[in-house]
N, C-alpha and C. Protein backbone atom coordinates (compact mmCIF):
# COMPACT_ATOMS: atom_id res chain seq x y z
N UNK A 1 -13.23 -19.81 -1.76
CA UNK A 1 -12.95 -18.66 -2.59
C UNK A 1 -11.70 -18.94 -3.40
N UNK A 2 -11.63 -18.56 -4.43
CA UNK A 2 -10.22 -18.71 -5.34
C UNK A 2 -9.27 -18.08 -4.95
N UNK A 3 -8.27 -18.14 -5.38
CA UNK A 3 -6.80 -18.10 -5.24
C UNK A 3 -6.97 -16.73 -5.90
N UNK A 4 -6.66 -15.22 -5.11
CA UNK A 4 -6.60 -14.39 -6.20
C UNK A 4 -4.95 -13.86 -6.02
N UNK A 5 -4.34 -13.85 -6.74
CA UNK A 5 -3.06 -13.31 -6.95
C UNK A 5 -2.83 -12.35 -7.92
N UNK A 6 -2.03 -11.42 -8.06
CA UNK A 6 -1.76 -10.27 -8.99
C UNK A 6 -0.48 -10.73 -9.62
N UNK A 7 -0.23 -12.02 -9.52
CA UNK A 7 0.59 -12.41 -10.81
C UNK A 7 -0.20 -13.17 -12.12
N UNK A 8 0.23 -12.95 -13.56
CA UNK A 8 -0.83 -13.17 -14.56
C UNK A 8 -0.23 -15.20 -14.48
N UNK A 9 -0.79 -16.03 -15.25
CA UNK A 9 -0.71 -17.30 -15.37
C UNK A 9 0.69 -17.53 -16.16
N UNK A 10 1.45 -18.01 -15.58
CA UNK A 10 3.02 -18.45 -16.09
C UNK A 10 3.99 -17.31 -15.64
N UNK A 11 3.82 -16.23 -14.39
CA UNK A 11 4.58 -16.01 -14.35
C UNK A 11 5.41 -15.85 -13.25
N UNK A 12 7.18 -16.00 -13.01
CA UNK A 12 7.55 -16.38 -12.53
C UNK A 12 8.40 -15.37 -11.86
N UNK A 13 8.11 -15.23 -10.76
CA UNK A 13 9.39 -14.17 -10.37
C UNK A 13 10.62 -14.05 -9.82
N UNK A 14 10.68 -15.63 -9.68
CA UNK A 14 12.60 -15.43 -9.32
C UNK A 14 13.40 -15.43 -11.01
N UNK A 15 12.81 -16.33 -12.02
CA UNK A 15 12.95 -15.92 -13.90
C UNK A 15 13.15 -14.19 -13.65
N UNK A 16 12.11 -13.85 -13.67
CA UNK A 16 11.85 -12.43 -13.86
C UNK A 16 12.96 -11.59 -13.53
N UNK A 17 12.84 -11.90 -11.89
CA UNK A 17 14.05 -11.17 -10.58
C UNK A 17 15.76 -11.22 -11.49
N UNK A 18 16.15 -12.57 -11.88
CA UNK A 18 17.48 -13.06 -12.31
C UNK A 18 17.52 -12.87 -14.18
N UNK A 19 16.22 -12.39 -14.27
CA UNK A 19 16.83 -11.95 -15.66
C UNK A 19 16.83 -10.51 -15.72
N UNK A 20 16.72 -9.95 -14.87
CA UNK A 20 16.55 -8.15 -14.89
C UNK A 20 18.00 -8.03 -13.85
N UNK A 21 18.59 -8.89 -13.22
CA UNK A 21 19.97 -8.84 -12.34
C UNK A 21 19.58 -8.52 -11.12
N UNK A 22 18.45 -8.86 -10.85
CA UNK A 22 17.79 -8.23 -9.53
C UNK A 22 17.95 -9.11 -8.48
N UNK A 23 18.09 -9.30 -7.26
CA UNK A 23 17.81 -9.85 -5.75
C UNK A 23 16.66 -10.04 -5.20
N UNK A 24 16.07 -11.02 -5.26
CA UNK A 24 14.65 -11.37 -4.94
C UNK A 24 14.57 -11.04 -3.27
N UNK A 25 14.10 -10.22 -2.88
CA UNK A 25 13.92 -9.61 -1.25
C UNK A 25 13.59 -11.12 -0.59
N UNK A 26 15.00 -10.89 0.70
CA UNK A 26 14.34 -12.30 1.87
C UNK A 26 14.01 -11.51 3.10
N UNK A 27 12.70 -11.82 3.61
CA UNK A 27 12.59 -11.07 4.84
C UNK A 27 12.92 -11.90 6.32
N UNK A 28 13.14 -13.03 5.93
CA UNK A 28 13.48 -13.53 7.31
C UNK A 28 12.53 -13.83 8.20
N UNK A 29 13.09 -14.56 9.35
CA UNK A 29 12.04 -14.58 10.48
C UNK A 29 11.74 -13.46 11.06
N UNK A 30 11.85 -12.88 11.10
CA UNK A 30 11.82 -11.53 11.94
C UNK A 30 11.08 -10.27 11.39
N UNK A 31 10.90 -10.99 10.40
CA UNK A 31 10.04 -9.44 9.58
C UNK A 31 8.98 -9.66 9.71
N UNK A 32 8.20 -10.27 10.31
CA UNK A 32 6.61 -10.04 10.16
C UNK A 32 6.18 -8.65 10.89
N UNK A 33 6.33 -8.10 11.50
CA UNK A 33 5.75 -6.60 12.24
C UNK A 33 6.47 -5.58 10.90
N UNK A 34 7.32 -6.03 10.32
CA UNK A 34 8.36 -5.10 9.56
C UNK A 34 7.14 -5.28 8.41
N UNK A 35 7.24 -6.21 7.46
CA UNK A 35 6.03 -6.60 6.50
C UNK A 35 4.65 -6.06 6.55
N UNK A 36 4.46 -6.01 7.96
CA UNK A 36 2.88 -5.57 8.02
C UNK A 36 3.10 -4.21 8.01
N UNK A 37 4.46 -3.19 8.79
CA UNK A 37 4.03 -1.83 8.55
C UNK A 37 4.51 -1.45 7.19
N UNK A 38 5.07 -2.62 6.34
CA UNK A 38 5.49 -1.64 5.16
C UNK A 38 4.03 -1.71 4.27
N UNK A 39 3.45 -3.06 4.13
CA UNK A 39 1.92 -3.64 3.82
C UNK A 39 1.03 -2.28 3.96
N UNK A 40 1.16 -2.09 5.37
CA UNK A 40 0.20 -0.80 6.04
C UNK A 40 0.46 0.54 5.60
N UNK A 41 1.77 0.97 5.42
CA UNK A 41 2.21 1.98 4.51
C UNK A 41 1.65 2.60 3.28
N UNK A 42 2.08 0.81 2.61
CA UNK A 42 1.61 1.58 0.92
C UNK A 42 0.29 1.32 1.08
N UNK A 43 -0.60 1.04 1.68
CA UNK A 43 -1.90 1.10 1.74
C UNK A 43 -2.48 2.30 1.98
N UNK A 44 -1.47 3.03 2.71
CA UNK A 44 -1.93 4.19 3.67
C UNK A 44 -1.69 5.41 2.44
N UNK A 45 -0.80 5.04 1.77
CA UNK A 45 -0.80 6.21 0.83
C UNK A 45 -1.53 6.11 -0.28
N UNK A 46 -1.87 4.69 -0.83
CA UNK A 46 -3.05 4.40 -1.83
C UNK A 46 -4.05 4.96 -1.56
N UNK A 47 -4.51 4.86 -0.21
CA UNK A 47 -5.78 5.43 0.38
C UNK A 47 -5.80 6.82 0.12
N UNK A 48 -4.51 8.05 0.47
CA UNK A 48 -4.27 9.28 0.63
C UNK A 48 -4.15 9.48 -0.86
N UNK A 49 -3.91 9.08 -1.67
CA UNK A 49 -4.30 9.46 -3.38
C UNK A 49 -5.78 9.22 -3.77
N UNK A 50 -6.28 8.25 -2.93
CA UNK A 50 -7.68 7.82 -3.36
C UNK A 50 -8.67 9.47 -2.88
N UNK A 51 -8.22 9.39 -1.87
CA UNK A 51 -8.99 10.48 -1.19
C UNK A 51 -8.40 11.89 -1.79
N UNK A 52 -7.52 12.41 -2.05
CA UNK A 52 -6.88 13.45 -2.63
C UNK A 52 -8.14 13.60 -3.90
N UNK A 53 -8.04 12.28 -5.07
CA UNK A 53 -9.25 12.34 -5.94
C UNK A 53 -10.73 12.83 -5.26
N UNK A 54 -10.73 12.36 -4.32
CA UNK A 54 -12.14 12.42 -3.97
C UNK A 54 -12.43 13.66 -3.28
N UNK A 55 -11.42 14.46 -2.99
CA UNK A 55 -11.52 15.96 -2.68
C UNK A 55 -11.41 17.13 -3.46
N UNK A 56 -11.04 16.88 -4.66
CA UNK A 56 -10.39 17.48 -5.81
C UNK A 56 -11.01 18.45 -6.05
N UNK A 57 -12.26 17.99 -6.37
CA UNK A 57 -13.47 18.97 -6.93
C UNK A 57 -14.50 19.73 -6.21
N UNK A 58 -14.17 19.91 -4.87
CA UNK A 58 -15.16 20.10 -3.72
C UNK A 58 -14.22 22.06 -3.31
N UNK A 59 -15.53 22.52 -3.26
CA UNK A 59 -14.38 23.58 -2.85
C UNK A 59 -14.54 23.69 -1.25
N UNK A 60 -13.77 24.88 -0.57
CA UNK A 60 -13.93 25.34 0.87
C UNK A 60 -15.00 25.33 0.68
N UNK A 61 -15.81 25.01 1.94
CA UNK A 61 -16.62 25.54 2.37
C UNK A 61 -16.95 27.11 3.50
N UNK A 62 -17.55 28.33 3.26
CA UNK A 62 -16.94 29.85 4.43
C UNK A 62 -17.61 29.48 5.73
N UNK A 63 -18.98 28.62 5.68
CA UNK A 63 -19.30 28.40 6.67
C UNK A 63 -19.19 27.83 7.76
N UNK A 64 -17.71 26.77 7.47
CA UNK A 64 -16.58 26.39 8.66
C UNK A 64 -15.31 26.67 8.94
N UNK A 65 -15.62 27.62 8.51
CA UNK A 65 -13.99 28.47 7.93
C UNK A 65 -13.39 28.62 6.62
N UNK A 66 -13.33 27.32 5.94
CA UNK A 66 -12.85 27.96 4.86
C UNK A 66 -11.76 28.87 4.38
N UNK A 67 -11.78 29.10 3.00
CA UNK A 67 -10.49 30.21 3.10
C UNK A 67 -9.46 29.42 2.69
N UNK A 68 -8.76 30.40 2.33
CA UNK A 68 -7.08 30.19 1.86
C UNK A 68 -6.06 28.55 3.26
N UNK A 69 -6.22 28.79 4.26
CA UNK A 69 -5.89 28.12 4.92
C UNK A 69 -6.80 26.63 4.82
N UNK A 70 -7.53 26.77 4.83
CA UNK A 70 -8.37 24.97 4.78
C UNK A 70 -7.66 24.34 2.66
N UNK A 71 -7.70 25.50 2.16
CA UNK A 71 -6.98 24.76 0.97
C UNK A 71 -5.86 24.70 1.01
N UNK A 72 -4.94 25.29 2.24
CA UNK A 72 -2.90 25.21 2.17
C UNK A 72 -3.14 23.79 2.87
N UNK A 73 -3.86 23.09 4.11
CA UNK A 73 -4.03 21.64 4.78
C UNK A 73 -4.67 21.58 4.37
N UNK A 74 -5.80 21.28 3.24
CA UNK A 74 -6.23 19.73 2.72
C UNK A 74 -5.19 18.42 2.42
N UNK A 75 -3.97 18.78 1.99
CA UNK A 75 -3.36 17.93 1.60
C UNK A 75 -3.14 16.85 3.24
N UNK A 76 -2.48 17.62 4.18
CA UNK A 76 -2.34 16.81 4.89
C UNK A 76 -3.60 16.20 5.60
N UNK A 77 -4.53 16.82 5.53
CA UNK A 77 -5.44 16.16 6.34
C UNK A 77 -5.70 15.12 5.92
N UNK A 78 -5.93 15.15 4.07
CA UNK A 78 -6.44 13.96 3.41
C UNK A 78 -5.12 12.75 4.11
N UNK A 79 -3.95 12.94 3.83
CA UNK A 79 -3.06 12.34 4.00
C UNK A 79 -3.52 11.28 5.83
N UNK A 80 -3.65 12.09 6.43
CA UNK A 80 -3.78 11.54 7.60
C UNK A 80 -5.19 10.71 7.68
N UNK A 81 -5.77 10.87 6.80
CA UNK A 81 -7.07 10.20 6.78
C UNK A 81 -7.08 8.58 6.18
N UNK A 82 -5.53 8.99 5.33
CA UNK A 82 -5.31 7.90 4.96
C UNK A 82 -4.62 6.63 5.68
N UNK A 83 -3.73 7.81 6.72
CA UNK A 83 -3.54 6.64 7.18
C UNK A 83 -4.11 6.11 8.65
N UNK A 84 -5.53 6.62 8.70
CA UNK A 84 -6.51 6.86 9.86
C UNK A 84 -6.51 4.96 9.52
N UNK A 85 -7.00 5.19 8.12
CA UNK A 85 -8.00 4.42 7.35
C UNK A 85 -7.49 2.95 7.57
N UNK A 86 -6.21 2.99 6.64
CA UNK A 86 -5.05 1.83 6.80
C UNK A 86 -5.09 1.24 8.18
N UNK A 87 -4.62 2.22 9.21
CA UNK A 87 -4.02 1.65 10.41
C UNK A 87 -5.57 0.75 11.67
N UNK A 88 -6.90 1.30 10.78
CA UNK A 88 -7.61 0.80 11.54
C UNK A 88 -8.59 -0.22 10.54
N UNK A 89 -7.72 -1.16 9.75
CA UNK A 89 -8.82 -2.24 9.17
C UNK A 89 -8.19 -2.05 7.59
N UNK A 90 -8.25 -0.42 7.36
CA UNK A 90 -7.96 -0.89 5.70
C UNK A 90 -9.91 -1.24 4.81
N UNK A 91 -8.89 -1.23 3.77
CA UNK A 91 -9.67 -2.42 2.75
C UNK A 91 -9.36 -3.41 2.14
N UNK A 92 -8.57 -4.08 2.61
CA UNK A 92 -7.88 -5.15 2.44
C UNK A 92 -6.49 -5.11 0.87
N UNK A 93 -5.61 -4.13 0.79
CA UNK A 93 -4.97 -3.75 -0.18
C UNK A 93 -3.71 -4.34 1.07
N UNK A 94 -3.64 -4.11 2.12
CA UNK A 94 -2.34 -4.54 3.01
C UNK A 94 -2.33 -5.98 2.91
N UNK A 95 -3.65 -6.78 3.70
CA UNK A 95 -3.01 -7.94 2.76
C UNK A 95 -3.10 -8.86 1.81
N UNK A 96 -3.41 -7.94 1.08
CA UNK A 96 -3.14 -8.95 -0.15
C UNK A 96 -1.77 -8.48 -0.62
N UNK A 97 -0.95 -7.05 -0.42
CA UNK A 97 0.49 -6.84 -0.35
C UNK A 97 1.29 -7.79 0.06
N UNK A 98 0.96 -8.16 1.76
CA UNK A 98 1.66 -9.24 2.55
C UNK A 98 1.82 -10.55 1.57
N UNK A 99 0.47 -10.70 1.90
CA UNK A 99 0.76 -12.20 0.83
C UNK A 99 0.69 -12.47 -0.82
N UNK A 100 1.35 -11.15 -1.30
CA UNK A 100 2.17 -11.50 -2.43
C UNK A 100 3.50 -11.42 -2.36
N UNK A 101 4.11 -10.28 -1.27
CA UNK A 101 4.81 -10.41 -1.22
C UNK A 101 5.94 -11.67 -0.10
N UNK A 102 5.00 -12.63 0.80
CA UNK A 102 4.93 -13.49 1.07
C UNK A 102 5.53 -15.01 -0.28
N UNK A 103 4.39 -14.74 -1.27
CA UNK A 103 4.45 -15.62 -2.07
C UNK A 103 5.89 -15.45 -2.98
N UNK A 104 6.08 -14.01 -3.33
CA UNK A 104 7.57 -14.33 -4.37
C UNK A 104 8.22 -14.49 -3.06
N UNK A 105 8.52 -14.60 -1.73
CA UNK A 105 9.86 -14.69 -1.07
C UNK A 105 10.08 -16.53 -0.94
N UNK A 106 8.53 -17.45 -1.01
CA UNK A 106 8.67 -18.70 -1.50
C UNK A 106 9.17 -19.19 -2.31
N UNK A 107 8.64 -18.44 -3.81
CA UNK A 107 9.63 -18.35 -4.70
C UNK A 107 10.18 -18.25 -5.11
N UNK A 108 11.35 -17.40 -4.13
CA UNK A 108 12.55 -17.25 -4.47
C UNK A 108 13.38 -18.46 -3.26
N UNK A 109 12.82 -19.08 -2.89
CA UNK A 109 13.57 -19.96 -2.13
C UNK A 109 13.43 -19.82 -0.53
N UNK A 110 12.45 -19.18 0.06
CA UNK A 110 12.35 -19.39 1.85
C UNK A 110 13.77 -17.77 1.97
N UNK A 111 13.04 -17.62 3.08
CA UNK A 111 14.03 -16.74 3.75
C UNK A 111 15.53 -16.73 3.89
N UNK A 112 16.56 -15.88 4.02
CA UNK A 112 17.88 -15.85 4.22
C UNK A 112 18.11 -17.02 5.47
């Protein structure tokens, strides 16, 4: 399978990092559990916007209650669904996070 990366062809991100005055993040040895829950995170909330869309247009239903209260928690429920979703498999948005963000910490030179 190819190499898929979400950087476009020529570009470079420690250039990028040092011409914007920025600090290219080192995570060290020690961050891999740290990496995967931040990976798992923004996955978890990608998911909880994905699903927020996908509830949008649906109204209560009265025949399981319904009502003013099932529309004050939709938000969180969706939310927790998201990160039901993330924490058990995902769709693979965590890692391909990891290993980009894997790849600029190469390119910026290996860990602290």
């Amino acid at each position: 399978m190819a190499d898929m990366t979400l950087s476009p062809p020529g570009y470079d991100a420690q250039s990028l990092a040092q011409a914007r005055g920025l600090n290219m993040p080192r995570l060290g040895k020690g961050a891999g559990p740290e990496l995967d829950k931040t990976a798992r995170d923004f996955e978890a909330v990608f998911l909880s916007s994905m699903f927020s869309q996908m509830w949008s247009g649906l109204e209560v239903d009265p025949t399981f209650g319904g009502g003013h209260a099932e529309e004050m928690w939709r938000g969180m429920m969706v939310e927790e669904y998201g990160k039901m979703v993330a924490s058990s498999g995902g769709v693979g948005i965590a890692q391909q996070m990891k290993a980009q963000l894997l790849r600029m910490q190469e390119v910026a030179g290996g860990p602290a």
